[in-house]
Protein backbone atom coordinates (compact mmCIF):
# COMPACT_ATOMS: atom_id res chain seq x y z
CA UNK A 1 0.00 0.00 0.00
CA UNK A 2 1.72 2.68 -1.42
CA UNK A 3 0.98 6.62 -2.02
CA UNK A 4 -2.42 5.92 -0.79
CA UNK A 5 -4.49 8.74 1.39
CA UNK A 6 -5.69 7.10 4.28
CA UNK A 7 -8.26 7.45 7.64
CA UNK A 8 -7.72 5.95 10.57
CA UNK A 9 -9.85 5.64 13.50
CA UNK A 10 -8.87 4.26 17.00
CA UNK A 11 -5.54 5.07 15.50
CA UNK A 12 -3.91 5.62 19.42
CA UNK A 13 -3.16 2.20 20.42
CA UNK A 14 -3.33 -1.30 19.36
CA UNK A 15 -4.57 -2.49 16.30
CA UNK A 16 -4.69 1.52 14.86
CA UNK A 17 -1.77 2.68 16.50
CA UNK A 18 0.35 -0.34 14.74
CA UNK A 19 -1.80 0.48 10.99
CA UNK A 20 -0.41 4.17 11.31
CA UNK A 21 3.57 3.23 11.98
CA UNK A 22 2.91 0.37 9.20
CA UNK A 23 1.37 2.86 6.86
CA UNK A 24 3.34 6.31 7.57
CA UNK A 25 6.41 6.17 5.82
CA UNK A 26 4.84 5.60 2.31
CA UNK A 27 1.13 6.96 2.79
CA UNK A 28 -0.82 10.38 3.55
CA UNK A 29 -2.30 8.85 6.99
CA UNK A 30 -5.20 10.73 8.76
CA UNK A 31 -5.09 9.72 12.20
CA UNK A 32 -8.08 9.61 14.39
CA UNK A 33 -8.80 9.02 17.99
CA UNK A 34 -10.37 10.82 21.73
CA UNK A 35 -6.79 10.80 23.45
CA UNK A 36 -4.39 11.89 20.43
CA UNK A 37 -1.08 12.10 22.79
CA UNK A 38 0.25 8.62 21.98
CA UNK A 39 0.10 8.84 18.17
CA UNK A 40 3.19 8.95 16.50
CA UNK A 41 4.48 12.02 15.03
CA UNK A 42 5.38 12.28 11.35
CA UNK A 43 5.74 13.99 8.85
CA UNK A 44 3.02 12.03 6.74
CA UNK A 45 0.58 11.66 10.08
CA UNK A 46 -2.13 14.59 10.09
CA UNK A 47 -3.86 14.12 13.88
CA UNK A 48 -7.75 14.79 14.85
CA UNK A 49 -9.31 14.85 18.59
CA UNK A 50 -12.67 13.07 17.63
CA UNK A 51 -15.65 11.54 19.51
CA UNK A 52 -16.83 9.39 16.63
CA UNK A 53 -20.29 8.23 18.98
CA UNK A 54 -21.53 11.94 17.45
CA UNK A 55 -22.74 12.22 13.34
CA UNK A 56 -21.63 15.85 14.28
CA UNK A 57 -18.19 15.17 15.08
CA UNK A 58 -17.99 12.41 12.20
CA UNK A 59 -19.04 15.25 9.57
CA UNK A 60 -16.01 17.35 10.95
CA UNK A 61 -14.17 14.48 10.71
CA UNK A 62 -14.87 14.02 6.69
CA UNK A 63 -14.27 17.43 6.36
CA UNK A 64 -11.27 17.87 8.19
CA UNK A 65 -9.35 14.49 6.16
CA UNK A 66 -10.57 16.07 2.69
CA UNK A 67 -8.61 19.29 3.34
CA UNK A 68 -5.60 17.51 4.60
CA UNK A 69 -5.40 15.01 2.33
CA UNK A 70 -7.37 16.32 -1.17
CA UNK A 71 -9.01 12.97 -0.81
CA UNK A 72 -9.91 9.46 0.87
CA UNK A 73 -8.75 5.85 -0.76
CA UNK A 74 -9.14 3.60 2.76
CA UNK A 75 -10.65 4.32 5.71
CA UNK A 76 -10.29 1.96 8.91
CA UNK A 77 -13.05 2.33 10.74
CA UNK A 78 -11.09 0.85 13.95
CA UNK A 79 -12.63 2.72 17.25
CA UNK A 80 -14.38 0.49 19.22
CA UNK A 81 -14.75 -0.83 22.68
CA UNK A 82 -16.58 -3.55 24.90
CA UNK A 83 -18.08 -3.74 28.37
CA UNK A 84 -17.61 -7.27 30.26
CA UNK A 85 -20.48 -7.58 32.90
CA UNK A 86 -23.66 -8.82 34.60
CA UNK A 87 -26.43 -6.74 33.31
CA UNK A 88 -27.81 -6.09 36.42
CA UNK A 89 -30.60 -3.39 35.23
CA UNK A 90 -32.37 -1.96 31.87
CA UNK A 91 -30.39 0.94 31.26
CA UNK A 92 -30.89 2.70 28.07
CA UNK A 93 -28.03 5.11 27.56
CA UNK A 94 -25.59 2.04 28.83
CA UNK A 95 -26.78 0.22 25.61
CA UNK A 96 -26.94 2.76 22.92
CA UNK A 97 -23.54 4.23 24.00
CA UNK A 98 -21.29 1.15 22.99
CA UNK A 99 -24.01 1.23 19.72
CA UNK A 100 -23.25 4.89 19.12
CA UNK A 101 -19.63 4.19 19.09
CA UNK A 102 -19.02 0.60 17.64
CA UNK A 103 -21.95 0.25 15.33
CA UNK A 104 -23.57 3.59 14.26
CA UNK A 105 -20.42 5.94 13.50
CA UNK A 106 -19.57 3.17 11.25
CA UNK A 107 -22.88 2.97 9.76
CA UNK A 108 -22.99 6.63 8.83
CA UNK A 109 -19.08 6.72 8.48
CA UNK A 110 -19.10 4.39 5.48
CA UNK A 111 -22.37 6.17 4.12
CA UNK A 112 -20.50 9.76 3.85
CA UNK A 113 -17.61 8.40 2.11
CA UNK A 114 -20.09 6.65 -0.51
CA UNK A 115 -21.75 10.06 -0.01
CA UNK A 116 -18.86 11.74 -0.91
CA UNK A 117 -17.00 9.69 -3.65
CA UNK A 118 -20.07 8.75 -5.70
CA UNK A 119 -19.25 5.83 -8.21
CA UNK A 120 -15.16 6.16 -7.17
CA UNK A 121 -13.67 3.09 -5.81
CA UNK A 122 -12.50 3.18 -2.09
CA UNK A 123 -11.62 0.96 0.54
CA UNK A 124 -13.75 0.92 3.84
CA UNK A 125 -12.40 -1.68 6.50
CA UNK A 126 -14.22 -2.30 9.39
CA UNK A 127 -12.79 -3.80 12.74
CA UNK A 128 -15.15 -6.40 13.77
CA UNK A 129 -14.39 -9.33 16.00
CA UNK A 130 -14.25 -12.95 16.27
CA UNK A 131 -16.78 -12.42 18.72
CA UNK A 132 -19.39 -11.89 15.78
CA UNK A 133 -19.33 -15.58 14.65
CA UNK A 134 -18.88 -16.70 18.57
CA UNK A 135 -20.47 -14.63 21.32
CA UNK A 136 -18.92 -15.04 24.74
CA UNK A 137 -20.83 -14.28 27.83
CA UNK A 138 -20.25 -11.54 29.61
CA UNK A 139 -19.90 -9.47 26.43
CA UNK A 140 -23.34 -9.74 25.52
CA UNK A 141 -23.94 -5.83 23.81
CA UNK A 142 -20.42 -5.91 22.56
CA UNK A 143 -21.32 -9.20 20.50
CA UNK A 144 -24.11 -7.46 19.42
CA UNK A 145 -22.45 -4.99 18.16
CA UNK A 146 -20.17 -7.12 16.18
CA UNK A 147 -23.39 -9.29 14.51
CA UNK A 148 -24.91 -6.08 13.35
CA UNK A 149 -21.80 -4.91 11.61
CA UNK A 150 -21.26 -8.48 9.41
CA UNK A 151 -25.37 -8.31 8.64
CA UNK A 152 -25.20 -4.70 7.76
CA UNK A 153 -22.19 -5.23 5.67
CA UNK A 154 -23.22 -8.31 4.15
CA UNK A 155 -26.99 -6.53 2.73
CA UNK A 156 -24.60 -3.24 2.14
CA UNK A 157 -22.57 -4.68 -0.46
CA UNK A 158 -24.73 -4.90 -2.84
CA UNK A 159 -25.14 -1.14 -3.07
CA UNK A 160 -21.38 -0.61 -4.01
CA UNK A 161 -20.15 0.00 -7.36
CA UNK A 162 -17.36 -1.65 -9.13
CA UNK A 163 -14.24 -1.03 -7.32
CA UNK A 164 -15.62 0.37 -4.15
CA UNK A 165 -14.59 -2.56 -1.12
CA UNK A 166 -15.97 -3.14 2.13
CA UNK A 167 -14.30 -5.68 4.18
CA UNK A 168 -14.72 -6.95 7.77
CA UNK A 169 -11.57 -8.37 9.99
CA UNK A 170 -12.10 -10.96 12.67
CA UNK A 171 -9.59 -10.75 15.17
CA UNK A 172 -9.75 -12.78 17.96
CA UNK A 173 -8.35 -11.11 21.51
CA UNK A 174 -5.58 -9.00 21.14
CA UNK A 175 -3.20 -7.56 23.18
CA UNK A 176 -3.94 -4.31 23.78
CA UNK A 177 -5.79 -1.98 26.35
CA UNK A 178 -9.31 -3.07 25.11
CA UNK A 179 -9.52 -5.80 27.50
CA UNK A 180 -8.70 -3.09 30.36
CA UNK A 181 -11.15 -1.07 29.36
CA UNK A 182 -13.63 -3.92 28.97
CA UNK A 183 -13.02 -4.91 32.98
CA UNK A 184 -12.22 -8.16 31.88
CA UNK A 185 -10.05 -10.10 34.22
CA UNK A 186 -8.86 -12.50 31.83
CA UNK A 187 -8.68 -13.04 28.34
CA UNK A 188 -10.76 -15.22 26.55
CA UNK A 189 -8.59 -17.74 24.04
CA UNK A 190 -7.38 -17.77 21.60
CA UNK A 191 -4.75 -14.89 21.76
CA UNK A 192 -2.82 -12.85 19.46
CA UNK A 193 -0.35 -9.60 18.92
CA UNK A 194 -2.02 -6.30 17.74
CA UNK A 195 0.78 -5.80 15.20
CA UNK A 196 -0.65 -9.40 13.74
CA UNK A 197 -4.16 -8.28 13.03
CA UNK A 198 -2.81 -4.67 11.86
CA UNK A 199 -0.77 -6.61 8.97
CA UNK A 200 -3.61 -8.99 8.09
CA UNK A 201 -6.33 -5.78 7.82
CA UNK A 202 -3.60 -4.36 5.37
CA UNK A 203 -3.01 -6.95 3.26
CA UNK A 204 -7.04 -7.72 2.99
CA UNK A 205 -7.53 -4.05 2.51
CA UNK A 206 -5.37 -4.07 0.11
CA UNK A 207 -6.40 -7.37 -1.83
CA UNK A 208 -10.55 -6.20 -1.50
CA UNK A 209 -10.97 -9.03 0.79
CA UNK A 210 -14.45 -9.25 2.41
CA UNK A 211 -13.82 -11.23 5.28
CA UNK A 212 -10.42 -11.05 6.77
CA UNK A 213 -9.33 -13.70 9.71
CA UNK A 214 -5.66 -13.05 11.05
CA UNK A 215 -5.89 -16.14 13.17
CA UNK A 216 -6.02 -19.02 11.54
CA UNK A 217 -6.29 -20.72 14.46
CA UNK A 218 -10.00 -19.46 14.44
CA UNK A 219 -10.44 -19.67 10.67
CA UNK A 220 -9.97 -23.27 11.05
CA UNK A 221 -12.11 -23.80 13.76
CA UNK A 222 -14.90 -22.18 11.97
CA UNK A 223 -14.59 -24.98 9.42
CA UNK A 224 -14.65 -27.68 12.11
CA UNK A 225 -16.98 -25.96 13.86
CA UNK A 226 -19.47 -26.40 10.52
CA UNK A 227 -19.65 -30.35 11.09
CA UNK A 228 -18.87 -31.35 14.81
CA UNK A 229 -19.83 -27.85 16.85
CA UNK A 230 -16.61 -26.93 19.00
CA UNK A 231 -17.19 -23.27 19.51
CA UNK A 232 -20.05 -24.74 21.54
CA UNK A 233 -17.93 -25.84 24.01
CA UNK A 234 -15.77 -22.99 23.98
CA UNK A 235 -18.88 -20.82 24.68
CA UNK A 236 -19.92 -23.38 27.62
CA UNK A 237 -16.46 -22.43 28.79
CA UNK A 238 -16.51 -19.46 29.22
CA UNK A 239 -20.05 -19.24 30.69
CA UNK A 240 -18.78 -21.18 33.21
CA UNK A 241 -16.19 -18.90 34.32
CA UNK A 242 -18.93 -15.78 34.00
CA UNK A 243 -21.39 -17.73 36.24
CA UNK A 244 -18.53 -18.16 38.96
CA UNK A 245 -17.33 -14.97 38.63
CA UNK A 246 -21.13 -13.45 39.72
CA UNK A 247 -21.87 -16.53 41.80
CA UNK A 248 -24.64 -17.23 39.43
């Protein structure tokens, strides 16, 4: 990926922090997150405060990349986060806030960049999880999240034109500070290195991929999975662990 003007979301640690020091050196890279300090500086690196949970602060954002850049060829739509709990009450503004940020700002995020380049091709990745093929307990609204980004991309994609590429990647749990944020004490398995799933979004990107799985540890237990149902018992698992956890 070369010469290519890019938008990156979530691009202050992890998975978007590793895109933008892959990327930099050889791309325009718009670089996007709430806490901006930890983003490297570079020459090729333009950096925006955003809130992406607001269609007002998303429309900035647009903006904004267009007049650094001139224009948009990829955009990782990367921010994200999860809560790991016991829902213990109904509690409106508790669910639509993980929606606001993980599903709608990418809803409307791809929409104004079809909005804006018309019939133009483009690149939209979206960082989904493994977690929307296999929902864990305790992360019930986060793997909701995840299952309505695969069924809105998978209706979506038949309003693109030629050239124009929307892919989801699946990573499973990463290294990075999403699990502190979640509260999770532990990690579900399987495991892998942020830098990993960066590389494999890149590559997809790059290759129009639809679906992209950097572990293929997962990717081939999806296939078993399809005739004797092993994710099953990974699910029963970790339910176990949830139920213990909140003496249930």
């Amino acid at each position: 990926m070369q010469g290519k003007r890019i938008v990156i979301t979530g691009a202050s640690s992890g998975i978007g922090a590793d895109m933008v020091k892959m990327l930099a050196s050889e791309n325009k890279i718009f670089a996007v997150a709430r806490n901006t300090q930890n983003i490297i500086e570079h020459e090729n690196v333009k950096i925006l405060s955003c809130d992406v949970s607001k269609p007002e602060n998303i429309d900035r954002l647009f903006e904004a990349a267009i007049a650094e850049l001139g224009d948009i060829d990829f955009f990782f739509a990367n921010a994200g986060f999860a809560y790991y709990e016991k829902i213990e009450k109904a509690d409106w503004e508790h669910n639509r806030s993980i929606f606001d940020t993980n599903v709608f700002s990418v809803f409307y995020s791809l929409q104004k960049l079809k909005e804006i380049k018309k019939d133009k091709p483009f690149g939209f990745i979206v960082t989904a999880s493994a977690i929307s093929h296999l929902p864990y307990p305790g992360y019930a609204l986060y793997s909701a999240t995840k299952f309505a980004l695969r069924g809105y991309a998978d209706a979506y994609r038949y309003e693109l034109g030629k050239g124009q590429n929307l892919s989801l990647i699946y990573p499973v749990a990463t290294y990075t500070q999403f699990f502190n944020v979640a509260s999770a004490e532990a990690m579900p398995w399987p495991r892998q290195k942020s830098i990993v799933v960066a590389i494999a979004a890149i590559r997809g990107a790059e290759k129009g991929k639809k679906h992209i799985f950097p572990s293929f540890l997962f990717r081939i237990g999806m296939i078993i999975n399809g005739i004797f149902p092993v994710y099953g018992m990974v699910q029963r698992m970790e339910g176990s662990k949830f139920r213990k956890k909140y003496n249930l």
